[in-house]
PDB file of N, CA and C in Angstrom:
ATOM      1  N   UNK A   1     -80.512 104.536 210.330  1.00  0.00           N
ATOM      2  CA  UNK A   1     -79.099 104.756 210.103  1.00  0.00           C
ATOM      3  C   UNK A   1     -78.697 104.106 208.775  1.00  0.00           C
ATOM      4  N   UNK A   2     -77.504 104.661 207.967  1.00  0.00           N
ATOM      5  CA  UNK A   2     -77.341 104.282 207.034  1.00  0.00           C
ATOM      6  C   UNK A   2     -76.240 102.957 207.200  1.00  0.00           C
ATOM      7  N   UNK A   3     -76.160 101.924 206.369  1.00  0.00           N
ATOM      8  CA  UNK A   3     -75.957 100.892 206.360  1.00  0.00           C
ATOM      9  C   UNK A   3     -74.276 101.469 205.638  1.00  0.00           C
ATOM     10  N   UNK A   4     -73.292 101.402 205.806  1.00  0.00           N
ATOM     11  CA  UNK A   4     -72.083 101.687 205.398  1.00  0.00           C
ATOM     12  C   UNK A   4     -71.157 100.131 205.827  1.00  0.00           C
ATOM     13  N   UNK A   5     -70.234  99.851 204.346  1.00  0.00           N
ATOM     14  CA  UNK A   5     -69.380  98.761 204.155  1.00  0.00           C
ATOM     15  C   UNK A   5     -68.279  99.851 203.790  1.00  0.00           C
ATOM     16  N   UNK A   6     -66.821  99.902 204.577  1.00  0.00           N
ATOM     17  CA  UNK A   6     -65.778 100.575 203.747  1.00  0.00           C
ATOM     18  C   UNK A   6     -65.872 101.928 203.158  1.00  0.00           C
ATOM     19  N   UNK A   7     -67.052 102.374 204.282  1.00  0.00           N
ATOM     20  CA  UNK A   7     -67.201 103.929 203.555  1.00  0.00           C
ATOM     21  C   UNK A   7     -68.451 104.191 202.526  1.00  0.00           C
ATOM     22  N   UNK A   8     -68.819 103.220 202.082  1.00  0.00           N
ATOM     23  CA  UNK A   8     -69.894 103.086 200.895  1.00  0.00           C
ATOM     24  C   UNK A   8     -71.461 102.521 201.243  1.00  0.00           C
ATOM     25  N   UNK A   9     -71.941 103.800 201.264  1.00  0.00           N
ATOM     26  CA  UNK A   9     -73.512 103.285 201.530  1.00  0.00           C
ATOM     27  C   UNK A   9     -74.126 102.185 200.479  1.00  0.00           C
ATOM     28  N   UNK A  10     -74.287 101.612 201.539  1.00  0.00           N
ATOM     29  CA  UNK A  10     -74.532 100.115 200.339  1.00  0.00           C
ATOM     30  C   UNK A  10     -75.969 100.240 200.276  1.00  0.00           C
ATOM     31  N   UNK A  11     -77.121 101.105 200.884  1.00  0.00           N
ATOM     32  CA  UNK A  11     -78.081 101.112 200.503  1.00  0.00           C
ATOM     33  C   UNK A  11     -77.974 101.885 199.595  1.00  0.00           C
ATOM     34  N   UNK A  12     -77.565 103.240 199.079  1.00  0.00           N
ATOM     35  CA  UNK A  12     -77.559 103.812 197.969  1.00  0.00           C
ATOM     36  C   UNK A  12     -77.142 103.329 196.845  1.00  0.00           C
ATOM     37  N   UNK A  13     -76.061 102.417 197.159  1.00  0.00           N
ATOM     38  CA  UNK A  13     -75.346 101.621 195.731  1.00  0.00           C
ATOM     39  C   UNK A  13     -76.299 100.445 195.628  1.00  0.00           C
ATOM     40  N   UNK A  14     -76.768 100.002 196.617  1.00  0.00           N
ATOM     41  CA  UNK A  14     -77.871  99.145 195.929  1.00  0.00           C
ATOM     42  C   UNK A  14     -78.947  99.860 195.009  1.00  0.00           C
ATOM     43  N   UNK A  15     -79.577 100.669 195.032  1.00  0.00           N
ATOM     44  CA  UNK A  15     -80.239 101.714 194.608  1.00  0.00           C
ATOM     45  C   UNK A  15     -79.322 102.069 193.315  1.00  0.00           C
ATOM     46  N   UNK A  16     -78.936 102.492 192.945  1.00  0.00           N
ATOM     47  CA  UNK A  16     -77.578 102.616 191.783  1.00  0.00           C
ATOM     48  C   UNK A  16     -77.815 101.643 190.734  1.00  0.00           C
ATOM     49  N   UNK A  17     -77.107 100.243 191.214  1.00  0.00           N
ATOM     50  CA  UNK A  17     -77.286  99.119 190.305  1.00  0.00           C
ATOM     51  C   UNK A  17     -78.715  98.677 190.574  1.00  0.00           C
ATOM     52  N   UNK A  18     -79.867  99.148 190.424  1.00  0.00           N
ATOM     53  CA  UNK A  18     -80.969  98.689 190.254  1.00  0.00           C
ATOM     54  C   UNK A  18     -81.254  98.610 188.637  1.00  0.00           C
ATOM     55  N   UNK A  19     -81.956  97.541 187.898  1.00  0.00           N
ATOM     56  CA  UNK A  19     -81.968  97.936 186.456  1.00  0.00           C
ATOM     57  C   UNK A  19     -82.336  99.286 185.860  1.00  0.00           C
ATOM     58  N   UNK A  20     -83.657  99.878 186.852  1.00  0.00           N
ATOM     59  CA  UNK A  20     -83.783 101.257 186.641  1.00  0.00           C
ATOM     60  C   UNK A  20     -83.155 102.405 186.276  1.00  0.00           C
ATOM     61  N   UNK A  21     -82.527 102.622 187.200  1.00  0.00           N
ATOM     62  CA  UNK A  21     -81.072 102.984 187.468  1.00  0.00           C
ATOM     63  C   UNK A  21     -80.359 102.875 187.080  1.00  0.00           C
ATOM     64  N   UNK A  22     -79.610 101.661 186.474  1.00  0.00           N
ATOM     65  CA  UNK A  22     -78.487 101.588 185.261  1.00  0.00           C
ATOM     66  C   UNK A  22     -78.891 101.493 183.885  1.00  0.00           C
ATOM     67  N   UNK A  23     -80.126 101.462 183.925  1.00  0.00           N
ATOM     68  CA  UNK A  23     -80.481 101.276 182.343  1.00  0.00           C
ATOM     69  C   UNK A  23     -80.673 102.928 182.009  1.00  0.00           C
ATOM     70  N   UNK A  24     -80.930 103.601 182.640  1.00  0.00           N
ATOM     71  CA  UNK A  24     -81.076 105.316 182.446  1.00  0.00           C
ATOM     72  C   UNK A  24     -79.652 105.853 182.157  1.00  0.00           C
ATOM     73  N   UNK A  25     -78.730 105.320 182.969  1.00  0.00           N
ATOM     74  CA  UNK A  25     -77.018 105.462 183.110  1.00  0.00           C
ATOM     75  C   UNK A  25     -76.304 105.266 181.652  1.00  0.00           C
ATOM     76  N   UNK A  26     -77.414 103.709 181.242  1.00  0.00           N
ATOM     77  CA  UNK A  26     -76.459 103.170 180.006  1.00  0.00           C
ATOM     78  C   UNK A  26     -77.447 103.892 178.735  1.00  0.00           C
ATOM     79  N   UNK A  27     -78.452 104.605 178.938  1.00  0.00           N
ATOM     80  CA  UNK A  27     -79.417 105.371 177.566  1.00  0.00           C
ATOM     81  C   UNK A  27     -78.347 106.956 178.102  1.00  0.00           C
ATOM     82  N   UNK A  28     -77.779 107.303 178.708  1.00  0.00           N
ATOM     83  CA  UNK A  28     -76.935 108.503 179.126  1.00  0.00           C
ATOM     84  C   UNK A  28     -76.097 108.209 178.128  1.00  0.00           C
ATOM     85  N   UNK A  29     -75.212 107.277 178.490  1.00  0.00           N
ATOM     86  CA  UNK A  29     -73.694 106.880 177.672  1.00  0.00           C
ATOM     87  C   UNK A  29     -73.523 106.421 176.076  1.00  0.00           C
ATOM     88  N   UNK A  30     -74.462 106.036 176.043  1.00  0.00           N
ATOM     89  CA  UNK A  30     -75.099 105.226 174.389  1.00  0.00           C
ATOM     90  C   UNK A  30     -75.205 106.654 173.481  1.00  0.00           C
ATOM     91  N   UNK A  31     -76.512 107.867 174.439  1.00  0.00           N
ATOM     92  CA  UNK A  31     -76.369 108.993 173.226  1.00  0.00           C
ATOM     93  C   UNK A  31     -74.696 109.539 173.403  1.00  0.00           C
ATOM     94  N   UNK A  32     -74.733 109.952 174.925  1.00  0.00           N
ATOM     95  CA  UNK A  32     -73.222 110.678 174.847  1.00  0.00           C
ATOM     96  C   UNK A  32     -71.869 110.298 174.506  1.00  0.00           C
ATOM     97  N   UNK A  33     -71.979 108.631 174.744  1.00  0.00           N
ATOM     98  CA  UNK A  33     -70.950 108.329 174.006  1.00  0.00           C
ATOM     99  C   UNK A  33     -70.676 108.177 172.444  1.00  0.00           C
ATOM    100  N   UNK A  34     -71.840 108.240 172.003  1.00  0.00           N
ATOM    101  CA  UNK A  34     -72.386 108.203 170.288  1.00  0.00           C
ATOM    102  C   UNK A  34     -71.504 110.247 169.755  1.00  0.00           C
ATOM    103  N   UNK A  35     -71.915 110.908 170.970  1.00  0.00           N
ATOM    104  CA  UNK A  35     -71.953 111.920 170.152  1.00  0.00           C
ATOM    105  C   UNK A  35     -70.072 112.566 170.328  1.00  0.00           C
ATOM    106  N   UNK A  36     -69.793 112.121 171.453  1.00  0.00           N
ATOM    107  CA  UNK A  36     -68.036 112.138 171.529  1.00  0.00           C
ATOM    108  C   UNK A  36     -67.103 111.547 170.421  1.00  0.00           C
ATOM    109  N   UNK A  37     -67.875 110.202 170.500  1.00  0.00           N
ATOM    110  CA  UNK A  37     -67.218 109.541 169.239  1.00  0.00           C
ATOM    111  C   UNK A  37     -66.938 110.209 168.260  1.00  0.00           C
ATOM    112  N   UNK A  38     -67.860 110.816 167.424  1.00  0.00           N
ATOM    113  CA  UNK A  38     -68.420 111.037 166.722  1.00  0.00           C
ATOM    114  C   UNK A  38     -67.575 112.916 166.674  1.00  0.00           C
ATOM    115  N   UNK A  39     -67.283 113.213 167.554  1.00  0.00           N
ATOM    116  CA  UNK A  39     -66.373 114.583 167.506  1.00  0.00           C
ATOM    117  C   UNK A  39     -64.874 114.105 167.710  1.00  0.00           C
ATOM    118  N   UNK A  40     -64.797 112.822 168.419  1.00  0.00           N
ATOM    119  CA  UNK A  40     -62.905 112.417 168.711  1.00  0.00           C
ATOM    120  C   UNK A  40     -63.025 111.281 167.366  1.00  0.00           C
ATOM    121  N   UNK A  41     -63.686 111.094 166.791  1.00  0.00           N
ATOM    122  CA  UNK A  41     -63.018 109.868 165.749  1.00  0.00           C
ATOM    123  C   UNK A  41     -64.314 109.769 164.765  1.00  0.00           C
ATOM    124  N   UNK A  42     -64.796 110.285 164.661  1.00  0.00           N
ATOM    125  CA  UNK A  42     -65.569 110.536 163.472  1.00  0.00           C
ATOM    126  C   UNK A  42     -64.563 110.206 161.784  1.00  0.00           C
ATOM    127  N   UNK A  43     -64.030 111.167 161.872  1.00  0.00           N
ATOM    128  CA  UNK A  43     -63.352 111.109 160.597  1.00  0.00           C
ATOM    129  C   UNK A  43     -62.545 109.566 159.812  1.00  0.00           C
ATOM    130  N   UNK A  44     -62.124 109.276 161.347  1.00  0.00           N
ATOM    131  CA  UNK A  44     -61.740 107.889 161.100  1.00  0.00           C
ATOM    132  C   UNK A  44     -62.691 106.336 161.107  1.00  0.00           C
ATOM    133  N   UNK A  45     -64.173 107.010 161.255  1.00  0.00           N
ATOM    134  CA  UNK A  45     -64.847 105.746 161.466  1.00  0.00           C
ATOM    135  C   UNK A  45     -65.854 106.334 160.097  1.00  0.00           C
ATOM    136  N   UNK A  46     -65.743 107.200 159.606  1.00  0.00           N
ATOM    137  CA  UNK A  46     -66.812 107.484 158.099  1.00  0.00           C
ATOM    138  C   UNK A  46     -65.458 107.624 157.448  1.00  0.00           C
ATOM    139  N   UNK A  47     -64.074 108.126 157.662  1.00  0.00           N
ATOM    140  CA  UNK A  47     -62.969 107.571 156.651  1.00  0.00           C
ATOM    141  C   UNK A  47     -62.578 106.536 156.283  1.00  0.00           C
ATOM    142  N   UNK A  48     -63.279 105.469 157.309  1.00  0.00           N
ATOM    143  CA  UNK A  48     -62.124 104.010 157.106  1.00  0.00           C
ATOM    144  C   UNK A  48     -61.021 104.342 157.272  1.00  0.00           C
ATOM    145  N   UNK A  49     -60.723 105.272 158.548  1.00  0.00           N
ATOM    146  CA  UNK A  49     -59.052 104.928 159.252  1.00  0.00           C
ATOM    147  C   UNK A  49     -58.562 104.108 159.986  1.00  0.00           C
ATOM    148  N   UNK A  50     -57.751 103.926 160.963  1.00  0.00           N
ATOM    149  CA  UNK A  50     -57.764 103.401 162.087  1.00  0.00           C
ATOM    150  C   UNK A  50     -58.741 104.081 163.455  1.00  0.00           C
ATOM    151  N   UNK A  51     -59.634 102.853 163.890  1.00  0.00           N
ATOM    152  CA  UNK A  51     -59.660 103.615 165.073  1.00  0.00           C
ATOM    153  C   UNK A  51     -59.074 102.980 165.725  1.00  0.00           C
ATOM    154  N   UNK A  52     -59.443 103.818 167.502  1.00  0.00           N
ATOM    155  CA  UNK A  52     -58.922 103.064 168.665  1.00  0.00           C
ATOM    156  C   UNK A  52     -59.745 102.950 169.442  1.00  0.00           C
ATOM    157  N   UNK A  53     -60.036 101.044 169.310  1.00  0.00           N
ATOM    158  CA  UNK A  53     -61.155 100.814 169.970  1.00  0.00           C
ATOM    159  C   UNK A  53     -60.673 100.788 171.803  1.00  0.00           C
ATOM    160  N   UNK A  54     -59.997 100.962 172.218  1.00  0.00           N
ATOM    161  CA  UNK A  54     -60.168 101.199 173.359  1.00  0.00           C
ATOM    162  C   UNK A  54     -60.565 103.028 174.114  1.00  0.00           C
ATOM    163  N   UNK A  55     -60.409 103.573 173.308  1.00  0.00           N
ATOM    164  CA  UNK A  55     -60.907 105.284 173.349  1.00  0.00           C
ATOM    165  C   UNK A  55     -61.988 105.192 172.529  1.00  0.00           C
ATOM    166  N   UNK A  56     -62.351 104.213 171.891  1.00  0.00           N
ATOM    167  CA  UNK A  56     -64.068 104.164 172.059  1.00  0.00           C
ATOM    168  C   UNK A  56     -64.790 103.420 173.002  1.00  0.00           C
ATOM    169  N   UNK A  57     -63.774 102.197 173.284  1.00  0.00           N
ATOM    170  CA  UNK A  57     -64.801 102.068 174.510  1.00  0.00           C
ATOM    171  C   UNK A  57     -65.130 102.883 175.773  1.00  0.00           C
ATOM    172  N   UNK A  58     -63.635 103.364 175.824  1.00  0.00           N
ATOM    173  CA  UNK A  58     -63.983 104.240 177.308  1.00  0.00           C
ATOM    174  C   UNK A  58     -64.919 105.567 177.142  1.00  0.00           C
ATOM    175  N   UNK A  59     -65.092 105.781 175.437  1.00  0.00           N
ATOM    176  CA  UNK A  59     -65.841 107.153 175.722  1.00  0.00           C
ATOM    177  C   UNK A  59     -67.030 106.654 175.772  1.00  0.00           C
ATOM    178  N   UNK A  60     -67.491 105.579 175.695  1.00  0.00           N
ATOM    179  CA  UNK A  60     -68.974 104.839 176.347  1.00  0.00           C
ATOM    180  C   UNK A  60     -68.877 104.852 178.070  1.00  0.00           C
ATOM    181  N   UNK A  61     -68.136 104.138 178.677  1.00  0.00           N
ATOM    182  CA  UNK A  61     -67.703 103.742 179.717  1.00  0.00           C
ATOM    183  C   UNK A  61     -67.766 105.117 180.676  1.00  0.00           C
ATOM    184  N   UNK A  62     -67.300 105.903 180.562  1.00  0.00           N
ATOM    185  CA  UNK A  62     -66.836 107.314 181.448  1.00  0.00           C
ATOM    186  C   UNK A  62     -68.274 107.963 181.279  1.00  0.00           C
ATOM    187  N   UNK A  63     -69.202 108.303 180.576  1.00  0.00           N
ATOM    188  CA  UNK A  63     -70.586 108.660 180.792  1.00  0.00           C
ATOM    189  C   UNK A  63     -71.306 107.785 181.594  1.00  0.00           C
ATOM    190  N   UNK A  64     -71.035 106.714 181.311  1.00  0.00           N
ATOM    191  CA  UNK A  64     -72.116 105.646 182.531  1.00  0.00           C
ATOM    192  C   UNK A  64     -71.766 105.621 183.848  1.00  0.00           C
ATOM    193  N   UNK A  65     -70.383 105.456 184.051  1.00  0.00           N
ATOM    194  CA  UNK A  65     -69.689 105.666 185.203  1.00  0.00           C
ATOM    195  C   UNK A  65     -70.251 107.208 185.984  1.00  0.00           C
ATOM    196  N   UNK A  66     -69.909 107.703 185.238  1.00  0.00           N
ATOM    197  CA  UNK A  66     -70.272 109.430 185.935  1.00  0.00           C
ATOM    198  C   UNK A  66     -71.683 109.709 186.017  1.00  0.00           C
ATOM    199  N   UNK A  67     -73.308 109.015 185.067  1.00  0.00           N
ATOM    200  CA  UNK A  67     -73.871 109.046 185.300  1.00  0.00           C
ATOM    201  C   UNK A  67     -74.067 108.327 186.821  1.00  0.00           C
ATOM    202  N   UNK A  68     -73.744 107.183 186.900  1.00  0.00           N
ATOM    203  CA  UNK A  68     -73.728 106.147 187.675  1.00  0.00           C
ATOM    204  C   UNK A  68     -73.510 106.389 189.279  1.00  0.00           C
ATOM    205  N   UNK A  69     -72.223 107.366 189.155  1.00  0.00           N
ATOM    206  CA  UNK A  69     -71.387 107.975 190.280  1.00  0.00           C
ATOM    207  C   UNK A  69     -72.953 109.383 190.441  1.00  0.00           C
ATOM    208  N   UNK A  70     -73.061 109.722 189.969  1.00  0.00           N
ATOM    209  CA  UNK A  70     -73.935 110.962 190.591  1.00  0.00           C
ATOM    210  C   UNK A  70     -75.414 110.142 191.005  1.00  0.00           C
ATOM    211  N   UNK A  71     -75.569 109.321 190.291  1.00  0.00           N
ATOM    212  CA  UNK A  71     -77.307 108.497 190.854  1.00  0.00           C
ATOM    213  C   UNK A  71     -76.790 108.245 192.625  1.00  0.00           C
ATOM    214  N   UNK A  72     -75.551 107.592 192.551  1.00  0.00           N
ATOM    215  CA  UNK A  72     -74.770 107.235 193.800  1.00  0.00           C
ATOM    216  C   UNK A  72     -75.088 108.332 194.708  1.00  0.00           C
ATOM    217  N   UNK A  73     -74.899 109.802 194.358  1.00  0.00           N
ATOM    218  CA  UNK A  73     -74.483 110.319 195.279  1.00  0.00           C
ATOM    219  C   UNK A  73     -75.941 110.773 196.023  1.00  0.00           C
ATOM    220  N   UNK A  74     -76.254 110.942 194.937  1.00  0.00           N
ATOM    221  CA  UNK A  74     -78.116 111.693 195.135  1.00  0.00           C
ATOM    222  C   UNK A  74     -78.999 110.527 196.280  1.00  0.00           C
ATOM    223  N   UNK A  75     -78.532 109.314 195.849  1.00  0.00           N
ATOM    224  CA  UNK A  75     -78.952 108.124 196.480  1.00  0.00           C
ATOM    225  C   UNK A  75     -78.586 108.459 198.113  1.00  0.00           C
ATOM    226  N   UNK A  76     -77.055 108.956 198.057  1.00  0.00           N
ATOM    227  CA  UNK A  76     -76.861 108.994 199.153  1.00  0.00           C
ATOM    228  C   UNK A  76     -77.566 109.769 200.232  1.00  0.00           C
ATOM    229  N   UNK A  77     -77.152 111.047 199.641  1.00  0.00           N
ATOM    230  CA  UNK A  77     -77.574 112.033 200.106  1.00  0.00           C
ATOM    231  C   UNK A  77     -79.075 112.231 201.042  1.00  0.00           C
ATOM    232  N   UNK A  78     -79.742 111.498 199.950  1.00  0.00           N
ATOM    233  CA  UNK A  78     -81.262 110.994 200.088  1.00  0.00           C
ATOM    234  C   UNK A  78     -81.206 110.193 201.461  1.00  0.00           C
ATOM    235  N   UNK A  79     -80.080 109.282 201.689  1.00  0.00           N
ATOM    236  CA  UNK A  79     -80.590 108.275 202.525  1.00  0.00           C
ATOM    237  C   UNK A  79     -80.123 109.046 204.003  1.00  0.00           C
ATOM    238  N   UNK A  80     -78.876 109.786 203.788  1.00  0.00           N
ATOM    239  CA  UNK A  80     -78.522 110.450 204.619  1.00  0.00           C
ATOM    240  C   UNK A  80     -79.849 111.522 205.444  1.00  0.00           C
ATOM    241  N   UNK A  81     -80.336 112.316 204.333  1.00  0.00           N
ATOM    242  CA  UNK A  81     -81.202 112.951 205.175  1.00  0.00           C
ATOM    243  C   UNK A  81     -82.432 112.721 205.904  1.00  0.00           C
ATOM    244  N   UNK A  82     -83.062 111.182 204.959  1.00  0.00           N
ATOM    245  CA  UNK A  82     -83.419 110.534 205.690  1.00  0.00           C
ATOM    246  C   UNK A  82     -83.486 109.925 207.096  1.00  0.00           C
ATOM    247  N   UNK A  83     -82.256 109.579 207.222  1.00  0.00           N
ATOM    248  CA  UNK A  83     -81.692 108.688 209.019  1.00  0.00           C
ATOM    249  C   UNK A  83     -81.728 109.978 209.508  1.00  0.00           C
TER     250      UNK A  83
END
């Protein structure tokens, strides 16, 4: 049976935050957030404009997350059909 806290298979999210696992999440977000940047603020980071470092951080942030969220789910799924 699957181990559930609050709805959240905590064996799959353990599985998730494994370094494995998040280090694949954060080589996801590093190219994809490189290449968003790079179409939302490009001009201003090879212009010397202003950027906005908080819409660069999140366009790092929202690829890892969403990678992160789908390892989650697959994890789940997995454990589910498992039990």
């Amino acid at each position: 049976m699957t181990a559930r806290l609050y709805g959240i298979d905590t064996r799959a999210l353990r599985k998730t935050l494994s370094w494995p696992v998040a280090a694949r999440s954060l080589q996801f977000a590093l190219v994809m957030g490189s290449i968003l940047n790079a179409i939302n603020q490009g001009d201003a980071i090879i212009g010397g404009g202003p950027v906005n470092f908080l819409k660069l951080a999140l366009t790092y942030a929202v690829p890892f997350f969403s990678a992160s969220y789908g390892a989650y789910g697959a994890f789940s799924r997995l454990d589910a059909l498992h039990d």
